[in-house]
PDB file of N, CA and C in Angstrom:
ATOM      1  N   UNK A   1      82.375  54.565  48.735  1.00  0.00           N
ATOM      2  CA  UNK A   1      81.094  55.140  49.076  1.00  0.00           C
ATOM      3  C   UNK A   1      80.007  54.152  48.663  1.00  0.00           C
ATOM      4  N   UNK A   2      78.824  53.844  49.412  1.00  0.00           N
ATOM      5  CA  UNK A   2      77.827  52.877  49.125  1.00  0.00           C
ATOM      6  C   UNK A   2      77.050  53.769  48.305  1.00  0.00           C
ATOM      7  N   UNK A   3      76.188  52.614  47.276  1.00  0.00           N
ATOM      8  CA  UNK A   3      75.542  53.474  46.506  1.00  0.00           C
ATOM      9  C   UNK A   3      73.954  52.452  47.088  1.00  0.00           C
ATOM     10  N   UNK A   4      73.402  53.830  47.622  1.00  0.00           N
ATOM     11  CA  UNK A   4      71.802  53.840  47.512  1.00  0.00           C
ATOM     12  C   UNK A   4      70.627  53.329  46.449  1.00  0.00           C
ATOM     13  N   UNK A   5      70.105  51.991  45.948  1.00  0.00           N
ATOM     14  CA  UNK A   5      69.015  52.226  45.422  1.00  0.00           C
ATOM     15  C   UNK A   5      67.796  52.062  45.474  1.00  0.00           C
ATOM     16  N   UNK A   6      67.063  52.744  44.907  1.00  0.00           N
ATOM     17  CA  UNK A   6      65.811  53.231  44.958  1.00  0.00           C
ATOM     18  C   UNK A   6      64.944  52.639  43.571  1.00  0.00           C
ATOM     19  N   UNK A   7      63.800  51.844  44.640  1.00  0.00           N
ATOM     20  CA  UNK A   7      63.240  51.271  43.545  1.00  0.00           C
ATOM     21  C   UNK A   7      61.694  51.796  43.512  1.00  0.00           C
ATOM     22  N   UNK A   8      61.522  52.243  42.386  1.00  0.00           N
ATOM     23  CA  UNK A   8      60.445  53.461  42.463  1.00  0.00           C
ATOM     24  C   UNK A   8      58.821  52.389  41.653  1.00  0.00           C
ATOM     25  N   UNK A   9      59.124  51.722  40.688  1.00  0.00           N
ATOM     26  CA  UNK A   9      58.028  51.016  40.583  1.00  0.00           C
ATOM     27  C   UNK A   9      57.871  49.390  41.053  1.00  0.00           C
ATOM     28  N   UNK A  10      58.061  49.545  42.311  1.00  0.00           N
ATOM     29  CA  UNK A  10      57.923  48.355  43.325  1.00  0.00           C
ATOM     30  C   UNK A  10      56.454  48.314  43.162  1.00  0.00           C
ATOM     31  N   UNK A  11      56.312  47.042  43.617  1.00  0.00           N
ATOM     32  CA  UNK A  11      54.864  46.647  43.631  1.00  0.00           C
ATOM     33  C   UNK A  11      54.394  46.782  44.876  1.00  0.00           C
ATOM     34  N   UNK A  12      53.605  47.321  45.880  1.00  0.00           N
ATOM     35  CA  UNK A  12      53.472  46.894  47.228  1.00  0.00           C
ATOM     36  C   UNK A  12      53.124  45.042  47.520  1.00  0.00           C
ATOM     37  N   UNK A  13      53.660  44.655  48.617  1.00  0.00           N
ATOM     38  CA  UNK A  13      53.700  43.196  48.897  1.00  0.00           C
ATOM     39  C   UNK A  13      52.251  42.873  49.824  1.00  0.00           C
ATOM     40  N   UNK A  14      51.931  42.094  49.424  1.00  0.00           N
ATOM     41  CA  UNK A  14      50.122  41.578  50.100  1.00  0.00           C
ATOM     42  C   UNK A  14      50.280  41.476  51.189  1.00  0.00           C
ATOM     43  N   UNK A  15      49.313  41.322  52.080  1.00  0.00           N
ATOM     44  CA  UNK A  15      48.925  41.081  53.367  1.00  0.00           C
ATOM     45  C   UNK A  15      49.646  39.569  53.236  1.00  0.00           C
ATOM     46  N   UNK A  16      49.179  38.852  52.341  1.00  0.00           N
ATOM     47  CA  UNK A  16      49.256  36.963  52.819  1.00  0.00           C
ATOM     48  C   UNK A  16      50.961  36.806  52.446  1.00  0.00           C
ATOM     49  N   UNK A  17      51.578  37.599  51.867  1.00  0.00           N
ATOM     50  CA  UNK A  17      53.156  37.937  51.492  1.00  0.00           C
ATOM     51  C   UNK A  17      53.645  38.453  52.843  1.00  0.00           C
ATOM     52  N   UNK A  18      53.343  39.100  53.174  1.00  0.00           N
ATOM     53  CA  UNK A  18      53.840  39.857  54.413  1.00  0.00           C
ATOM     54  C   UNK A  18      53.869  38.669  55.165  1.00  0.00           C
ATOM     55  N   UNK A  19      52.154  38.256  55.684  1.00  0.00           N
ATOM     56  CA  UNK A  19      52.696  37.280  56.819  1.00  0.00           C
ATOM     57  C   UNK A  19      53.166  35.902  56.616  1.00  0.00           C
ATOM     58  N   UNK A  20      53.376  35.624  55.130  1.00  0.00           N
ATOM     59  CA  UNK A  20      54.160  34.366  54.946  1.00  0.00           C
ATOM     60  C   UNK A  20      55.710  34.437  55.515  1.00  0.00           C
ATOM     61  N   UNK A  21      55.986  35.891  55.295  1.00  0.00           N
ATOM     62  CA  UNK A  21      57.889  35.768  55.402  1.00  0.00           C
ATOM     63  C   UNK A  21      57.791  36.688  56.696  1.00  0.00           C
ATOM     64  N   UNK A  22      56.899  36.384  57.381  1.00  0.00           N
ATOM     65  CA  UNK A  22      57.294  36.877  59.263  1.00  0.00           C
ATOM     66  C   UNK A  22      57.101  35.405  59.963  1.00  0.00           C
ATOM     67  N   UNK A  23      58.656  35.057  59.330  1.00  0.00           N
ATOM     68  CA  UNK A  23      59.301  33.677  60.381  1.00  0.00           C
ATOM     69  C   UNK A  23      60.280  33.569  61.640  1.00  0.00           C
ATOM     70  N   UNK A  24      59.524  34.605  62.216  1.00  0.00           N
ATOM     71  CA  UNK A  24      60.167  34.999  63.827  1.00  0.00           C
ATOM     72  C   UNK A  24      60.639  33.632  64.337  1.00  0.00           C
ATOM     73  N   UNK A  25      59.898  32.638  64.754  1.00  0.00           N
ATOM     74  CA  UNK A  25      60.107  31.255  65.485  1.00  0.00           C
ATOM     75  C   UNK A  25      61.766  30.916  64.364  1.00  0.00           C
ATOM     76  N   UNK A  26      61.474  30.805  63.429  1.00  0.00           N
ATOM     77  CA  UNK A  26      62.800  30.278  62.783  1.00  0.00           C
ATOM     78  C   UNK A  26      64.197  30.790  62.750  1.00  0.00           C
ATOM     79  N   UNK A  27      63.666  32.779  63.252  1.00  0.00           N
ATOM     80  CA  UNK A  27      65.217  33.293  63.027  1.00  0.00           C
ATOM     81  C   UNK A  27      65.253  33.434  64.464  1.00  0.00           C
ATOM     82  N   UNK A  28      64.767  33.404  65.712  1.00  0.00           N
ATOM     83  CA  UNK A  28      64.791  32.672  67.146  1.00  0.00           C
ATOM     84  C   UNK A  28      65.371  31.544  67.498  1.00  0.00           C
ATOM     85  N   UNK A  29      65.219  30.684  66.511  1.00  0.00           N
ATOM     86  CA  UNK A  29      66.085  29.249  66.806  1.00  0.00           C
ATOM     87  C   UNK A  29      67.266  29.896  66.576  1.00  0.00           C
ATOM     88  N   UNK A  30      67.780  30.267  65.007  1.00  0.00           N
ATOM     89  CA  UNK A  30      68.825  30.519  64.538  1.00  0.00           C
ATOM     90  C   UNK A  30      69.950  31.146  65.435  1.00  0.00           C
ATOM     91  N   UNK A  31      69.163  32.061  66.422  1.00  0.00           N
ATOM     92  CA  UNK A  31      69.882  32.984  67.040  1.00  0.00           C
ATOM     93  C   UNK A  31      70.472  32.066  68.305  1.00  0.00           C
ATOM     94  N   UNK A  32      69.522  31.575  68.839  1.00  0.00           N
ATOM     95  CA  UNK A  32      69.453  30.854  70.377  1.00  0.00           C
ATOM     96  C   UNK A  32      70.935  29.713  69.687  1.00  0.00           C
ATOM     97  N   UNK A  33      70.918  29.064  68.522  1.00  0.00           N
ATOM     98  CA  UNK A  33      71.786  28.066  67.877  1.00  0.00           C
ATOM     99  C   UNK A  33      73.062  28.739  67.560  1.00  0.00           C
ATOM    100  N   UNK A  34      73.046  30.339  67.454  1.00  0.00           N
ATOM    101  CA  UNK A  34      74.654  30.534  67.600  1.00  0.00           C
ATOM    102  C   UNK A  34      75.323  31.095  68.830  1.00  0.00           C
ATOM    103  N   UNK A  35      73.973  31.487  69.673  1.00  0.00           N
ATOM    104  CA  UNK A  35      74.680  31.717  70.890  1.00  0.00           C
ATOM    105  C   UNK A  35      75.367  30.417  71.909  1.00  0.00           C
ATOM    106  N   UNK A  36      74.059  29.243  71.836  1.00  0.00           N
ATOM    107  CA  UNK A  36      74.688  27.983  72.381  1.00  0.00           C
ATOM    108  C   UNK A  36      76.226  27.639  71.740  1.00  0.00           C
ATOM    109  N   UNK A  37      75.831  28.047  70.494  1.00  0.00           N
ATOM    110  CA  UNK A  37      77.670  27.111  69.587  1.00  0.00           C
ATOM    111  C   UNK A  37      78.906  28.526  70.249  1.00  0.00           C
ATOM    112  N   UNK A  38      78.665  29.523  71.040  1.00  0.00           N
ATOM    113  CA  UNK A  38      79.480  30.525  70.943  1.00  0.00           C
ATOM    114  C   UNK A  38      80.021  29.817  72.887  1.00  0.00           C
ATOM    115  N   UNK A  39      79.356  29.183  73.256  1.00  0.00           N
ATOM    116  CA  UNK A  39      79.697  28.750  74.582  1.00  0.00           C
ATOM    117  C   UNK A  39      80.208  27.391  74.531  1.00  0.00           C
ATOM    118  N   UNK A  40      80.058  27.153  73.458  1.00  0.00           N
ATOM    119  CA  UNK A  40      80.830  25.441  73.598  1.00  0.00           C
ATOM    120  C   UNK A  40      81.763  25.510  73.290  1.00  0.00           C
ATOM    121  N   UNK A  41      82.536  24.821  73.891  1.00  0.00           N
ATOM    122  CA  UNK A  41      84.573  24.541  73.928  1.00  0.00           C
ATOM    123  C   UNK A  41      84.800  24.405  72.611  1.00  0.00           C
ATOM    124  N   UNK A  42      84.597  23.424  72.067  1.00  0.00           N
ATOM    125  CA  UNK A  42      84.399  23.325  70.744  1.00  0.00           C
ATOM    126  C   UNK A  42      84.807  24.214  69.676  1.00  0.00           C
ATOM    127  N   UNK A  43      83.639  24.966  69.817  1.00  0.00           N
ATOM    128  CA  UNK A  43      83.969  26.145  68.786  1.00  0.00           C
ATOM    129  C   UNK A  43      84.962  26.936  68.978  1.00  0.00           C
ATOM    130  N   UNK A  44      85.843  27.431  69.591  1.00  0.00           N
ATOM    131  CA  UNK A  44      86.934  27.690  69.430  1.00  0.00           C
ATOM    132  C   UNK A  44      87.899  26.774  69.035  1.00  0.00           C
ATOM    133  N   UNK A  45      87.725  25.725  68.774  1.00  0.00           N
ATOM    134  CA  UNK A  45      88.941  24.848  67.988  1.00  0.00           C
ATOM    135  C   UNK A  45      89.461  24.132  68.902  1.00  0.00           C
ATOM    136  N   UNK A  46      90.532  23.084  68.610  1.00  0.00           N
ATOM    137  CA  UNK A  46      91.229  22.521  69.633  1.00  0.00           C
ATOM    138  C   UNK A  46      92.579  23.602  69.957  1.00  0.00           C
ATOM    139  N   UNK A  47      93.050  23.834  70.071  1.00  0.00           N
ATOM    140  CA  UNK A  47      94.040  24.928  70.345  1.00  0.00           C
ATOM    141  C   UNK A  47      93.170  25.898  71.532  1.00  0.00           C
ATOM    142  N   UNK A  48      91.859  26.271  71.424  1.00  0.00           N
ATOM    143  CA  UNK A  48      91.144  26.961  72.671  1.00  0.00           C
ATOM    144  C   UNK A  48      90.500  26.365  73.728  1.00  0.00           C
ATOM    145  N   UNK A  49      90.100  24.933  72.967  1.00  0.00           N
ATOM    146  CA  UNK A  49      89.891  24.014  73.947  1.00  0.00           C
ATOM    147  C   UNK A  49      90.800  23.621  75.320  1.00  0.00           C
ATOM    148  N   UNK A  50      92.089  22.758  74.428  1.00  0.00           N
ATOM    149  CA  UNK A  50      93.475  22.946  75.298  1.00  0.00           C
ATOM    150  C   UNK A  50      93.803  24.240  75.894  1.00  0.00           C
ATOM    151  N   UNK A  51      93.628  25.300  75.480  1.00  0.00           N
ATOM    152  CA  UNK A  51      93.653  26.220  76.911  1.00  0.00           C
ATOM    153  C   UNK A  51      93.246  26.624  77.725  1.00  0.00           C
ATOM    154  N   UNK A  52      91.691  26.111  77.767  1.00  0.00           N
ATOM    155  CA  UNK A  52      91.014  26.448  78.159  1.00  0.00           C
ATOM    156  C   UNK A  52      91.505  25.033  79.034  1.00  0.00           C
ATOM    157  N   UNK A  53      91.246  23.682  79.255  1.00  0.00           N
ATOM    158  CA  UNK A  53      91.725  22.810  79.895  1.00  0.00           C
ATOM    159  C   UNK A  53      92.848  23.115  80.554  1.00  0.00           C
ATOM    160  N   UNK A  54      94.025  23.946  80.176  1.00  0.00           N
ATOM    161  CA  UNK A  54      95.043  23.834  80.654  1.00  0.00           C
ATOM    162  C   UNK A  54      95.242  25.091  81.636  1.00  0.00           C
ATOM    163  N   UNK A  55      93.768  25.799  81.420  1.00  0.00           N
ATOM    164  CA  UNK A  55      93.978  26.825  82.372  1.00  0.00           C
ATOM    165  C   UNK A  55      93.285  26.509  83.472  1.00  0.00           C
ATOM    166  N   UNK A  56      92.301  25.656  83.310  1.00  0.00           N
ATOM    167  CA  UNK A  56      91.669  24.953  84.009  1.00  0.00           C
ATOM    168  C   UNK A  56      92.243  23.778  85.240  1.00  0.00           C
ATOM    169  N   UNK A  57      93.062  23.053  84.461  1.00  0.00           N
ATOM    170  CA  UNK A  57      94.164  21.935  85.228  1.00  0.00           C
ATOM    171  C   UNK A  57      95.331  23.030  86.073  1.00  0.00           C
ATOM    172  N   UNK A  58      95.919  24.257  85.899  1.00  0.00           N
ATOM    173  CA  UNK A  58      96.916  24.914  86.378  1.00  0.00           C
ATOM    174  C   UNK A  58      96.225  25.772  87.869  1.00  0.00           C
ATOM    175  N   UNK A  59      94.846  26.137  87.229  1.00  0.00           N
ATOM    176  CA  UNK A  59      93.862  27.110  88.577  1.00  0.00           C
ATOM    177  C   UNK A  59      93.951  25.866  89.869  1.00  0.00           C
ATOM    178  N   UNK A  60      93.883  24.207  89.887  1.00  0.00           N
ATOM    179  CA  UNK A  60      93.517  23.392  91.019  1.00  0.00           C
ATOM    180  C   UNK A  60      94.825  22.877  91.900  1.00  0.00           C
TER     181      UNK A  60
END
């Protein structure tokens, strides 16, 4: 079971805090950078590569 906590004398975080850590552009790259690595041959290893080639060479 997860345990919930609750932090009761938090400080509220500033306006110039807030918009320091709203780094949209940076977690946008991040994202766009694992979807590109999720389409390259590559990343599946050589073992997915080669099948992917070899399914490739067998379809012509």
């Amino acid at each position: 079971m997860s345990k919930i906590q609750i932090i009761i004398d938090r400080k509220e975080p500033s306006n110039e805090e807030i918009s320091k850590r709203k780094n949209f552009d940076e977690i946008m790259r991040k994202i766009n950078l694992s979807r590109s690595l999720l389409r390259s041959p590559w990343f599946y290893g050589a073992i997915g590569f080669s099948g992917i080639l070899s399914f490739i060479l067998l379809t012509f």
